[in-house]
PDB file of N, CA and C in Angstrom:
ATOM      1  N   UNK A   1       0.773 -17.583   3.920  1.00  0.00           N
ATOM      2  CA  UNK A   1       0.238 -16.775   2.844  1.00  0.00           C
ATOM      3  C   UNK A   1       0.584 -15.310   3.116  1.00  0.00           C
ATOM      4  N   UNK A   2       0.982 -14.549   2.178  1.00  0.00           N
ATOM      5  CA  UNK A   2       1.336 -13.161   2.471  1.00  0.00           C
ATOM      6  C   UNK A   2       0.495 -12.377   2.655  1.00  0.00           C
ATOM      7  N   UNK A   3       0.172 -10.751   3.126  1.00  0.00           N
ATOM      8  CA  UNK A   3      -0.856 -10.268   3.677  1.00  0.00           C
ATOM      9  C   UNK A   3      -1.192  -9.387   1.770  1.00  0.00           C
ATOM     10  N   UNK A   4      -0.189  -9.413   1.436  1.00  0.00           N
ATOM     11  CA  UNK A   4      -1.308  -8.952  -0.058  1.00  0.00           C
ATOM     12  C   UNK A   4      -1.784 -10.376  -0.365  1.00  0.00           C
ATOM     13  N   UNK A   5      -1.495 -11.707  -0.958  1.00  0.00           N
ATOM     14  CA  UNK A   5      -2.403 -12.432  -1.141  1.00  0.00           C
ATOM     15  C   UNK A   5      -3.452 -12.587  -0.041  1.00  0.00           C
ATOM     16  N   UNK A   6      -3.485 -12.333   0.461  1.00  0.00           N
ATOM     17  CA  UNK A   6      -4.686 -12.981   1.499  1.00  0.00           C
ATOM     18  C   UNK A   6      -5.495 -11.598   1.886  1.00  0.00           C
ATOM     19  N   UNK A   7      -5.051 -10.573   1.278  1.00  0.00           N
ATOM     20  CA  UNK A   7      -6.489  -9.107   1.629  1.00  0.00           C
ATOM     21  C   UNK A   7      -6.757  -8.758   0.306  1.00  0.00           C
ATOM     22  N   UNK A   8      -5.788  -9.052  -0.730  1.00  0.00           N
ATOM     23  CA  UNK A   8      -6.159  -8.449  -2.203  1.00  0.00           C
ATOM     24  C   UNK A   8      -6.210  -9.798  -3.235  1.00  0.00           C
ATOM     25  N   UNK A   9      -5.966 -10.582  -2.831  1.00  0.00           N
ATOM     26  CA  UNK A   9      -6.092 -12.109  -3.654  1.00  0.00           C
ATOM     27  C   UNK A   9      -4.358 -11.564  -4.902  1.00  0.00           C
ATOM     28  N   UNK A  10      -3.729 -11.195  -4.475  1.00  0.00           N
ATOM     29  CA  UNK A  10      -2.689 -10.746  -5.088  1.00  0.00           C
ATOM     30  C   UNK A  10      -0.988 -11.013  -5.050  1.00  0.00           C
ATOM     31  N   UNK A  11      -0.065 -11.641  -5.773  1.00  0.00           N
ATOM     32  CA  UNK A  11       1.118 -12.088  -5.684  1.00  0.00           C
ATOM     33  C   UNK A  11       1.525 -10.381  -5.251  1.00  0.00           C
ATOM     34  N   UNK A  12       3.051 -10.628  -5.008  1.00  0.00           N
ATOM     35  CA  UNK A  12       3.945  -9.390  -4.746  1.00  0.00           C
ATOM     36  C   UNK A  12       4.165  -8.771  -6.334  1.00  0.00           C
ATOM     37  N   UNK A  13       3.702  -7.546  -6.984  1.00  0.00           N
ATOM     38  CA  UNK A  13       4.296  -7.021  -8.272  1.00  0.00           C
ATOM     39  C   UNK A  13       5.858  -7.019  -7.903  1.00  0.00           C
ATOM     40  N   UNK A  14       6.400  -7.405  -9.116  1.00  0.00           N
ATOM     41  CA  UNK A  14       7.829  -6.961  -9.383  1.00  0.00           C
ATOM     42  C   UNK A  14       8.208  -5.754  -9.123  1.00  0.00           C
ATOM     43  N   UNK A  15       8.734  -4.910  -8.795  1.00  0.00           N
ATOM     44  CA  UNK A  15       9.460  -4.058  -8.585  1.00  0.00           C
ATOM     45  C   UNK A  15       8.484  -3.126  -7.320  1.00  0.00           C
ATOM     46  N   UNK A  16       7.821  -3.539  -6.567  1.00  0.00           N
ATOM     47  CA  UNK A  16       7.114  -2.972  -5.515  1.00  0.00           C
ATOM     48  C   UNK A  16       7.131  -2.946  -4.486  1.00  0.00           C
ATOM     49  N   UNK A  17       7.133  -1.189  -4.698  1.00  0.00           N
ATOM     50  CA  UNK A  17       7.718  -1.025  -3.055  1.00  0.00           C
ATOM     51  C   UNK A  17       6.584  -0.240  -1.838  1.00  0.00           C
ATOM     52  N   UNK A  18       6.949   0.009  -0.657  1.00  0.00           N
ATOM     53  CA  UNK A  18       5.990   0.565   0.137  1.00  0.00           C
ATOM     54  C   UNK A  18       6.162   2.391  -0.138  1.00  0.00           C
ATOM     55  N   UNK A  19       7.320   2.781  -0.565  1.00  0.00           N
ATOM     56  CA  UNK A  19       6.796   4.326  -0.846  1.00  0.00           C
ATOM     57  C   UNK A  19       7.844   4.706  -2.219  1.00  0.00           C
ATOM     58  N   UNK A  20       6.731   4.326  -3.334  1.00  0.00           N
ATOM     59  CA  UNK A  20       7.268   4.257  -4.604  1.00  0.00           C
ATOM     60  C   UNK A  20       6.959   5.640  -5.230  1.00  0.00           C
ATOM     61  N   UNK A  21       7.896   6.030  -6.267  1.00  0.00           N
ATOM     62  CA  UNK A  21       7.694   7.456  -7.064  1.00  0.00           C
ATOM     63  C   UNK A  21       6.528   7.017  -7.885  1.00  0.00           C
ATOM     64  N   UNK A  22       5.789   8.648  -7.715  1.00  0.00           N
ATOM     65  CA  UNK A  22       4.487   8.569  -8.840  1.00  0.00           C
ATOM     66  C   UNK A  22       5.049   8.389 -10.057  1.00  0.00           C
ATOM     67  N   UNK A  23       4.446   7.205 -10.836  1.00  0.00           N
ATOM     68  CA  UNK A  23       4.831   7.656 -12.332  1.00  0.00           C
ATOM     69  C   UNK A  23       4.491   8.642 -13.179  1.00  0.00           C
ATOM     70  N   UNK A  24       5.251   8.740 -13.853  1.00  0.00           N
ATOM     71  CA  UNK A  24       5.243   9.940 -14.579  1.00  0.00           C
ATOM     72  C   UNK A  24       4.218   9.456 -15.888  1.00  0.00           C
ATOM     73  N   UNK A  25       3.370  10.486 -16.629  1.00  0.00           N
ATOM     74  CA  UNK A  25       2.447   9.840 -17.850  1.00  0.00           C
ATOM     75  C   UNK A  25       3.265  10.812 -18.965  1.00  0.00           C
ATOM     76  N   UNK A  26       2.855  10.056 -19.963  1.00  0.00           N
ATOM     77  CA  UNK A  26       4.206  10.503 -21.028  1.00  0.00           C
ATOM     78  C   UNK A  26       3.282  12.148 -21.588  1.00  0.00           C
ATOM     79  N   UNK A  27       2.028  12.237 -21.399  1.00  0.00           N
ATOM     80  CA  UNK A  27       1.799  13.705 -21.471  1.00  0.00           C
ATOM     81  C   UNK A  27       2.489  15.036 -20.588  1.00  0.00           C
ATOM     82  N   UNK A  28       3.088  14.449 -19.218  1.00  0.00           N
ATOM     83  CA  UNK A  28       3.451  15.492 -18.493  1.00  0.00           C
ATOM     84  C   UNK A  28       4.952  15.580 -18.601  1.00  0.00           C
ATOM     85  N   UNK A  29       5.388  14.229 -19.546  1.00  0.00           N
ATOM     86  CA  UNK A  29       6.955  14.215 -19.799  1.00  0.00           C
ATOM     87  C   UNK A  29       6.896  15.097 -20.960  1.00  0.00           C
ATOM     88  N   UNK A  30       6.069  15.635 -21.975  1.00  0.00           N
ATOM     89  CA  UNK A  30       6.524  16.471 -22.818  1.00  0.00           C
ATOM     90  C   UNK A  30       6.063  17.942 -22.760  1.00  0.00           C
ATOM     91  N   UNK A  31       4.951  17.849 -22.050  1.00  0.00           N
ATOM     92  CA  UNK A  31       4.800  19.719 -20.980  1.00  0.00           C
ATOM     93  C   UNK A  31       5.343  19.999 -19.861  1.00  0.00           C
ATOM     94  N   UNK A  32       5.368  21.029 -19.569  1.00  0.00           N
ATOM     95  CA  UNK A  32       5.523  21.632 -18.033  1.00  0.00           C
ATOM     96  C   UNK A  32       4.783  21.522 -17.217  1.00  0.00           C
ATOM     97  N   UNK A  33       3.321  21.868 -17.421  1.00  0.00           N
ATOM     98  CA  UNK A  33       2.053  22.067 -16.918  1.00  0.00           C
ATOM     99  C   UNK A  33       1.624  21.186 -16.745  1.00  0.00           C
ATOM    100  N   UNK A  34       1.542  20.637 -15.264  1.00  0.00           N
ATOM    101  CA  UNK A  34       1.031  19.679 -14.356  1.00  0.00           C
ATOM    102  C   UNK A  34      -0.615  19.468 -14.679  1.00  0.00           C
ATOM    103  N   UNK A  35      -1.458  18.764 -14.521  1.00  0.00           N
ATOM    104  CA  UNK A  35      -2.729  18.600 -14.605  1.00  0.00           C
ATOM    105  C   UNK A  35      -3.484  17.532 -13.519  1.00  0.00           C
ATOM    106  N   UNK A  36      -4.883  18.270 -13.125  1.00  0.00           N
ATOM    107  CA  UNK A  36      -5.366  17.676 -12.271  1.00  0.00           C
ATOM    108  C   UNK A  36      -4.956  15.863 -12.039  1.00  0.00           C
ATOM    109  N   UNK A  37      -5.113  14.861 -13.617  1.00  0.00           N
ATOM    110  CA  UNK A  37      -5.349  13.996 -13.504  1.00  0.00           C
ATOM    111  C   UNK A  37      -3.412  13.491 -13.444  1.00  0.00           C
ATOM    112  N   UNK A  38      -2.372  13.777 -13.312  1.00  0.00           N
ATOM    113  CA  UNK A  38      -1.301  13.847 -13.525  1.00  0.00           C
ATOM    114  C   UNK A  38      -0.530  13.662 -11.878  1.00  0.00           C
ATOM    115  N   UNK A  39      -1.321  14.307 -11.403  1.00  0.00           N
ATOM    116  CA  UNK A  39      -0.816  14.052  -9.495  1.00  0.00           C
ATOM    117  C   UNK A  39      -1.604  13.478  -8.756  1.00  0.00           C
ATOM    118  N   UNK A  40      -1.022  12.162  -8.273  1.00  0.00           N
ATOM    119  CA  UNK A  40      -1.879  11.231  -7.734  1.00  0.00           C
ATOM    120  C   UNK A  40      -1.741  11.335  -6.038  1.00  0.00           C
ATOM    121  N   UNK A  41      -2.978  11.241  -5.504  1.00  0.00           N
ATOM    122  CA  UNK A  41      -3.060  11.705  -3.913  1.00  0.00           C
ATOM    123  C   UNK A  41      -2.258  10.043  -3.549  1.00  0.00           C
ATOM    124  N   UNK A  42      -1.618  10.974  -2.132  1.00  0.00           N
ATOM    125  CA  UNK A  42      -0.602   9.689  -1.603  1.00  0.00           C
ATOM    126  C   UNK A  42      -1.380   8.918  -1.177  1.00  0.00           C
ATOM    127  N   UNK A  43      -2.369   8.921  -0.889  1.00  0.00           N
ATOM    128  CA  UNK A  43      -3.469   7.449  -0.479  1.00  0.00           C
ATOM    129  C   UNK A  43      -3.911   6.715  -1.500  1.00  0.00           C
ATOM    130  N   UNK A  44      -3.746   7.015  -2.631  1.00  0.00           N
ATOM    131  CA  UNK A  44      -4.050   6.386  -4.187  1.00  0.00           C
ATOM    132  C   UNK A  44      -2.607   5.989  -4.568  1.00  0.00           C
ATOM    133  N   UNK A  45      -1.276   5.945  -4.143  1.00  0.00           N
ATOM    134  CA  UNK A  45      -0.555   5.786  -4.857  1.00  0.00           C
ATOM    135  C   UNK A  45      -0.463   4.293  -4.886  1.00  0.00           C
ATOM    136  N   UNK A  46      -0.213   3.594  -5.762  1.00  0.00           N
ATOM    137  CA  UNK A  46      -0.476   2.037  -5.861  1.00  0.00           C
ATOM    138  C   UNK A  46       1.193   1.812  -5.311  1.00  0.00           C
ATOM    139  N   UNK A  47       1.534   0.245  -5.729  1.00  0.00           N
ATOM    140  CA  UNK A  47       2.800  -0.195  -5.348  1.00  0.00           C
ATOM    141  C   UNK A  47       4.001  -0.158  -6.130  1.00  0.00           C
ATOM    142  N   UNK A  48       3.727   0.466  -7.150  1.00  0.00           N
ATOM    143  CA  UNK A  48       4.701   0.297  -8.022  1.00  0.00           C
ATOM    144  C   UNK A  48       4.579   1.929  -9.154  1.00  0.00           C
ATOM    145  N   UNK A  49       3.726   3.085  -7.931  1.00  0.00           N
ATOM    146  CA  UNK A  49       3.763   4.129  -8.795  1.00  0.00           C
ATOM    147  C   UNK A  49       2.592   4.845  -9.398  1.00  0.00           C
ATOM    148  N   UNK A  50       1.244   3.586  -9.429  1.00  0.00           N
ATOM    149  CA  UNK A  50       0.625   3.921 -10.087  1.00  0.00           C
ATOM    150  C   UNK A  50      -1.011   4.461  -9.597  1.00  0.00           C
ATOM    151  N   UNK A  51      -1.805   4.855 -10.462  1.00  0.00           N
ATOM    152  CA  UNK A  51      -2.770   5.030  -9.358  1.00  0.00           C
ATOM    153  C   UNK A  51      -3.748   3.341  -9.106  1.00  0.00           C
ATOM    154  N   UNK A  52      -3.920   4.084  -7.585  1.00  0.00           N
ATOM    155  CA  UNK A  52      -4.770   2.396  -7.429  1.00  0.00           C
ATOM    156  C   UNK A  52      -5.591   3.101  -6.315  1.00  0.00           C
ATOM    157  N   UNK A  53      -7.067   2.665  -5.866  1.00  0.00           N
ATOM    158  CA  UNK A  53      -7.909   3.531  -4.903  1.00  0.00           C
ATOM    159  C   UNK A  53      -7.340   2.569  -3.799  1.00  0.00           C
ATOM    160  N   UNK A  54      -6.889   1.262  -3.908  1.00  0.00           N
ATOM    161  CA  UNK A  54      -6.531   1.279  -2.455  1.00  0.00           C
ATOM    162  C   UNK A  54      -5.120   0.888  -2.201  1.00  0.00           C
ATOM    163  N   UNK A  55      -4.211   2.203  -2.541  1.00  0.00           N
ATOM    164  CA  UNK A  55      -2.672   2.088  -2.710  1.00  0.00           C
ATOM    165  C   UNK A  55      -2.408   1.955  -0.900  1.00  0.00           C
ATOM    166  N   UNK A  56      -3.071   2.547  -0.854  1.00  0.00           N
ATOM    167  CA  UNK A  56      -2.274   2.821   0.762  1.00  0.00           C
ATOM    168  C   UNK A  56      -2.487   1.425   1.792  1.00  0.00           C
ATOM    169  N   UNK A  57      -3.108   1.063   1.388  1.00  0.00           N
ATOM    170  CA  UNK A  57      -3.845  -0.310   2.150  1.00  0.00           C
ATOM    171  C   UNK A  57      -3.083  -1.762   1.508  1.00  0.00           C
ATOM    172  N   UNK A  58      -2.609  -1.100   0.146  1.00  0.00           N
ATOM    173  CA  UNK A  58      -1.621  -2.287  -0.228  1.00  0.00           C
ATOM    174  C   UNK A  58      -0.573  -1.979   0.267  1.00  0.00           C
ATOM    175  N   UNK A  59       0.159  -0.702   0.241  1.00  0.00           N
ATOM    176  CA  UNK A  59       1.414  -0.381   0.694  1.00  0.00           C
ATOM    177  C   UNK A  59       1.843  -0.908   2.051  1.00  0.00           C
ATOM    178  N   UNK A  60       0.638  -1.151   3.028  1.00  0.00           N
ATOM    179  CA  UNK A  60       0.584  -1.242   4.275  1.00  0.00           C
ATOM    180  C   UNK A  60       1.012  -2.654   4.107  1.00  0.00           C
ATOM    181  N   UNK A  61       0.110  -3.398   3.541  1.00  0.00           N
ATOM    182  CA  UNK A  61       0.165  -4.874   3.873  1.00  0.00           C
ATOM    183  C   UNK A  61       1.656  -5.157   3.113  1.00  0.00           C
ATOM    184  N   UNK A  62       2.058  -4.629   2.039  1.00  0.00           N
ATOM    185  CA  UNK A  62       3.443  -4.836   1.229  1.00  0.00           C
ATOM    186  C   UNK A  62       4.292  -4.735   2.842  1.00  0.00           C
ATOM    187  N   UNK A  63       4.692  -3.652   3.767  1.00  0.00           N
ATOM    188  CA  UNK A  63       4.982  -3.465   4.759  1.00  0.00           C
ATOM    189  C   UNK A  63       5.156  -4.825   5.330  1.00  0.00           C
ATOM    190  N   UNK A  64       4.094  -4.984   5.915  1.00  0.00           N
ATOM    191  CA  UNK A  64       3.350  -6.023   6.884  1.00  0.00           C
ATOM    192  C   UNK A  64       4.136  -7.584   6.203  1.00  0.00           C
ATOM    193  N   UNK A  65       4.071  -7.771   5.286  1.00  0.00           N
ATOM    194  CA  UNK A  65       4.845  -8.780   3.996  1.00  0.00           C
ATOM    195  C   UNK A  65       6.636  -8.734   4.765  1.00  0.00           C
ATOM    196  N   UNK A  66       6.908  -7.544   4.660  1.00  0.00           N
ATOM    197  CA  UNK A  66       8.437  -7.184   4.403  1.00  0.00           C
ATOM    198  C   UNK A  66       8.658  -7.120   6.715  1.00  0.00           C
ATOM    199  N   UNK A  67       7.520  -7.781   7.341  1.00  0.00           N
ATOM    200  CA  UNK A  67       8.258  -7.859   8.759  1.00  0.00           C
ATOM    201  C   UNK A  67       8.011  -9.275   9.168  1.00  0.00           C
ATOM    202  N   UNK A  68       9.311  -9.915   9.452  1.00  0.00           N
ATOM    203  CA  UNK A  68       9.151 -11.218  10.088  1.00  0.00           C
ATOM    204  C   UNK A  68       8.260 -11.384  10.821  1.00  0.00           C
ATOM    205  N   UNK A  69       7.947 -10.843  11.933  1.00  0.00           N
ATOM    206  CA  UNK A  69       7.300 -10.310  13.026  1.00  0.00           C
ATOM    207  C   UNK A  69       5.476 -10.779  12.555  1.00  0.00           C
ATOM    208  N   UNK A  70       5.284 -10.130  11.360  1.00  0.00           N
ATOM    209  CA  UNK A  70       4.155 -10.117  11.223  1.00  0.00           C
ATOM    210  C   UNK A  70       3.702 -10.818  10.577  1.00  0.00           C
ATOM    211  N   UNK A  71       4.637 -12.190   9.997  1.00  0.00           N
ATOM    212  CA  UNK A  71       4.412 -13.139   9.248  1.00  0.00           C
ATOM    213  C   UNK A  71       3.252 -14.254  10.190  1.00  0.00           C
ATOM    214  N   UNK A  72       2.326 -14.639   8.715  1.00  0.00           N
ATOM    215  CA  UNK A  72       1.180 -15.593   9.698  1.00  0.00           C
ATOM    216  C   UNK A  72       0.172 -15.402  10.671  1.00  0.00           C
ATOM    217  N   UNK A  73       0.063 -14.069  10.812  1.00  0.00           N
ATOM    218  CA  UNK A  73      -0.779 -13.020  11.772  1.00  0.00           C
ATOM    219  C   UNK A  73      -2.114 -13.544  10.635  1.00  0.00           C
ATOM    220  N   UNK A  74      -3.393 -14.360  10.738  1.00  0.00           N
ATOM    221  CA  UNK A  74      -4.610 -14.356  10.137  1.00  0.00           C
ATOM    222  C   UNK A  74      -5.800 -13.701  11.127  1.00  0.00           C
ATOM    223  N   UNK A  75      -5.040 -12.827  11.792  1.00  0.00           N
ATOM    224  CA  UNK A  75      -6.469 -12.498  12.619  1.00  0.00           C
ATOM    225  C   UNK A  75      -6.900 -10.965  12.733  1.00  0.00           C
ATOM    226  N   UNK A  76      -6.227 -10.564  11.888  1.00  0.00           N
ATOM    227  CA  UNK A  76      -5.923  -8.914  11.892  1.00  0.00           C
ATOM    228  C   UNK A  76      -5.959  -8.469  10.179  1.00  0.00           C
ATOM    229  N   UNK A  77      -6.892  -7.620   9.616  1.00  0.00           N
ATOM    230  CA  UNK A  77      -7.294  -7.109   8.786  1.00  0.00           C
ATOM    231  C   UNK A  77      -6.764  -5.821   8.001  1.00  0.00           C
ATOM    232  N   UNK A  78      -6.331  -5.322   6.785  1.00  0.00           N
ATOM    233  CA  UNK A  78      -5.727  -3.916   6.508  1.00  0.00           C
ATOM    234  C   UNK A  78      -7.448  -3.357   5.608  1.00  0.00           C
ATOM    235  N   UNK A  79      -7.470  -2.489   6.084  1.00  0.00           N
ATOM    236  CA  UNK A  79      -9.036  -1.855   4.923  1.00  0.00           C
ATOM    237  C   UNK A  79      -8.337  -0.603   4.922  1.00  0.00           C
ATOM    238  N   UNK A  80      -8.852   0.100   3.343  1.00  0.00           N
ATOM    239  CA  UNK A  80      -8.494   2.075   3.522  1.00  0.00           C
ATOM    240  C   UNK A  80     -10.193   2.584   3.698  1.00  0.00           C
ATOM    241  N   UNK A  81     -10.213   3.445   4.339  1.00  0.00           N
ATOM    242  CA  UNK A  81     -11.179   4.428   4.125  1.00  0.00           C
ATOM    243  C   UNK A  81     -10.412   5.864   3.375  1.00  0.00           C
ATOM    244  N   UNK A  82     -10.768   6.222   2.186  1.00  0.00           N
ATOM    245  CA  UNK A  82     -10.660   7.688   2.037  1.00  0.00           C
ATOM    246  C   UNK A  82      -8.907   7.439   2.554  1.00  0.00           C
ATOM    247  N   UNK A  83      -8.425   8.214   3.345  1.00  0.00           N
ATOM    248  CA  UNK A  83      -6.967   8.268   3.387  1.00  0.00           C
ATOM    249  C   UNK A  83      -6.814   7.804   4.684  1.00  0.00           C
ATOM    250  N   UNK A  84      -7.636   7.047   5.181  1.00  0.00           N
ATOM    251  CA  UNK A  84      -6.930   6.565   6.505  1.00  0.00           C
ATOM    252  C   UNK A  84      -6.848   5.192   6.095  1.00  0.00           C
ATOM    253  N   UNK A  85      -6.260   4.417   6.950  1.00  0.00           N
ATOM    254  CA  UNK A  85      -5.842   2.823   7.088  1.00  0.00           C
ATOM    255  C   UNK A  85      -6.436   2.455   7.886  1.00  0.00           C
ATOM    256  N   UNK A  86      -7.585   1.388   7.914  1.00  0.00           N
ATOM    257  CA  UNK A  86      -8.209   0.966   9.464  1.00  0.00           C
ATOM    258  C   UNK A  86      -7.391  -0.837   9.698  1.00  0.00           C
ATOM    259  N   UNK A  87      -7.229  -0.886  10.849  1.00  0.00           N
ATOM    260  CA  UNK A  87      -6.655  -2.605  11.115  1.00  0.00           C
ATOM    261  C   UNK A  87      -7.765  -2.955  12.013  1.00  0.00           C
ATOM    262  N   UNK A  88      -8.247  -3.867  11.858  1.00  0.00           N
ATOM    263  CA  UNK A  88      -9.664  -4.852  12.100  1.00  0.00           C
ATOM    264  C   UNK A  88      -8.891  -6.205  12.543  1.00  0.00           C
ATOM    265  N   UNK A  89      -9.164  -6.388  13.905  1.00  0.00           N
ATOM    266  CA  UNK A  89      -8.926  -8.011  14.213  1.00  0.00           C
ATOM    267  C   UNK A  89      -8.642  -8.101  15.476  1.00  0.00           C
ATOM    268  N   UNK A  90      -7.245  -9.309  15.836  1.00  0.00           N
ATOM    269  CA  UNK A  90      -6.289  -9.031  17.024  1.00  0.00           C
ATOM    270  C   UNK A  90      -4.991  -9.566  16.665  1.00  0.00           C
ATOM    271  N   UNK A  91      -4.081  -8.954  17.491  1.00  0.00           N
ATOM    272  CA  UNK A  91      -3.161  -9.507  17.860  1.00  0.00           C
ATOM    273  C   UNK A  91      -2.753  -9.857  19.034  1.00  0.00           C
ATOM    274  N   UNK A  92      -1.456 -11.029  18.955  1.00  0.00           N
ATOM    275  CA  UNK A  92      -1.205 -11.343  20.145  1.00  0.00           C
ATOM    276  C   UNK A  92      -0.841 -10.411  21.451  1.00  0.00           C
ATOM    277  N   UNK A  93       0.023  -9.153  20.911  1.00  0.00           N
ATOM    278  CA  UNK A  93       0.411  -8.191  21.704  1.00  0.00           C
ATOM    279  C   UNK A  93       0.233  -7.076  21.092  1.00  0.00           C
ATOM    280  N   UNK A  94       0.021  -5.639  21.963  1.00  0.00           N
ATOM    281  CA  UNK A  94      -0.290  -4.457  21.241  1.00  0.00           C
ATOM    282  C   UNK A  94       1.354  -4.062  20.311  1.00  0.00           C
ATOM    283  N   UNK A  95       2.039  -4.291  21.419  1.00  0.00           N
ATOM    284  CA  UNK A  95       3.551  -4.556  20.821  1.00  0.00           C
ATOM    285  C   UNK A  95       4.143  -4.481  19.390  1.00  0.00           C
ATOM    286  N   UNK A  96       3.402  -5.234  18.720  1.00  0.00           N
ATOM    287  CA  UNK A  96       3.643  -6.208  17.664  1.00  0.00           C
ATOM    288  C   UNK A  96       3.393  -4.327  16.374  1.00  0.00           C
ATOM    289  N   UNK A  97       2.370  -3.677  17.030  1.00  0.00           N
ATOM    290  CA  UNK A  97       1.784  -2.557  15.915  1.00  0.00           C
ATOM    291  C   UNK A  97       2.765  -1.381  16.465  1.00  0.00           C
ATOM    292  N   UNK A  98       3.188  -1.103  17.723  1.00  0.00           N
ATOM    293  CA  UNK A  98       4.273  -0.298  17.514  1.00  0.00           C
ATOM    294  C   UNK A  98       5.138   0.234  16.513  1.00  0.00           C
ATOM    295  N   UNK A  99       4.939   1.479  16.362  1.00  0.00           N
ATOM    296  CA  UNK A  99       5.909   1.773  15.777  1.00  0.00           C
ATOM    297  C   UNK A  99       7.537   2.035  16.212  1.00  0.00           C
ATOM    298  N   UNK A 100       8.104   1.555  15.272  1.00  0.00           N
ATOM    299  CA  UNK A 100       9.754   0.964  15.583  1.00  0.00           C
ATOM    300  C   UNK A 100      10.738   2.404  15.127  1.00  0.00           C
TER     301      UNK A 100
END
């Protein structure tokens, strides 16, 4: 089972990626003038652009999806707080969370 179905009950969206362009809303395609609700914080950015409160926590597990490595891992958790990422569980080796 992939780590978005199995933390968000969720298939892979089509065209989704781990660090996707904000979409654009067709109000800011015909002004200049940016607006509060128009720039989405990078911890909200969903998978495909859009806003989502827990973009970053999907992005992660989309990640986590896209490494052999981490395929079948059920013992290790993705949650967001606010803009951090917490991982809850174990793994077999610390190894495995290295960054590459």
């Amino acid at each position: 089972m992939s780590w978005l179905k199995r933390l968000f009950g969720m298939e892979k969206p089509q065209n989704a990626q781990v660090n996707p362009t904000p979409q654009v809303s067709q109000a800011s395609a015909t002004t200049n003038a940016p607006t509060a609700t128009q720039s989405i914080p990078p911890e909200r950015l969903g998978l495909n652009g859009e806003y989502d409160q827990s973009g970053l926590a999907k992005r992660v597990a989309l990640a986590f999806d896209q490494d052999q490595q981490l395929d079948d891992m059920n013992s290790l958790w993705v949650a967001q707080t606010g803009s951090t990422v917490v991982l809850k569980g174990s793994v077999p080796s610390q190894d495995i969370l290295s960054i590459k």
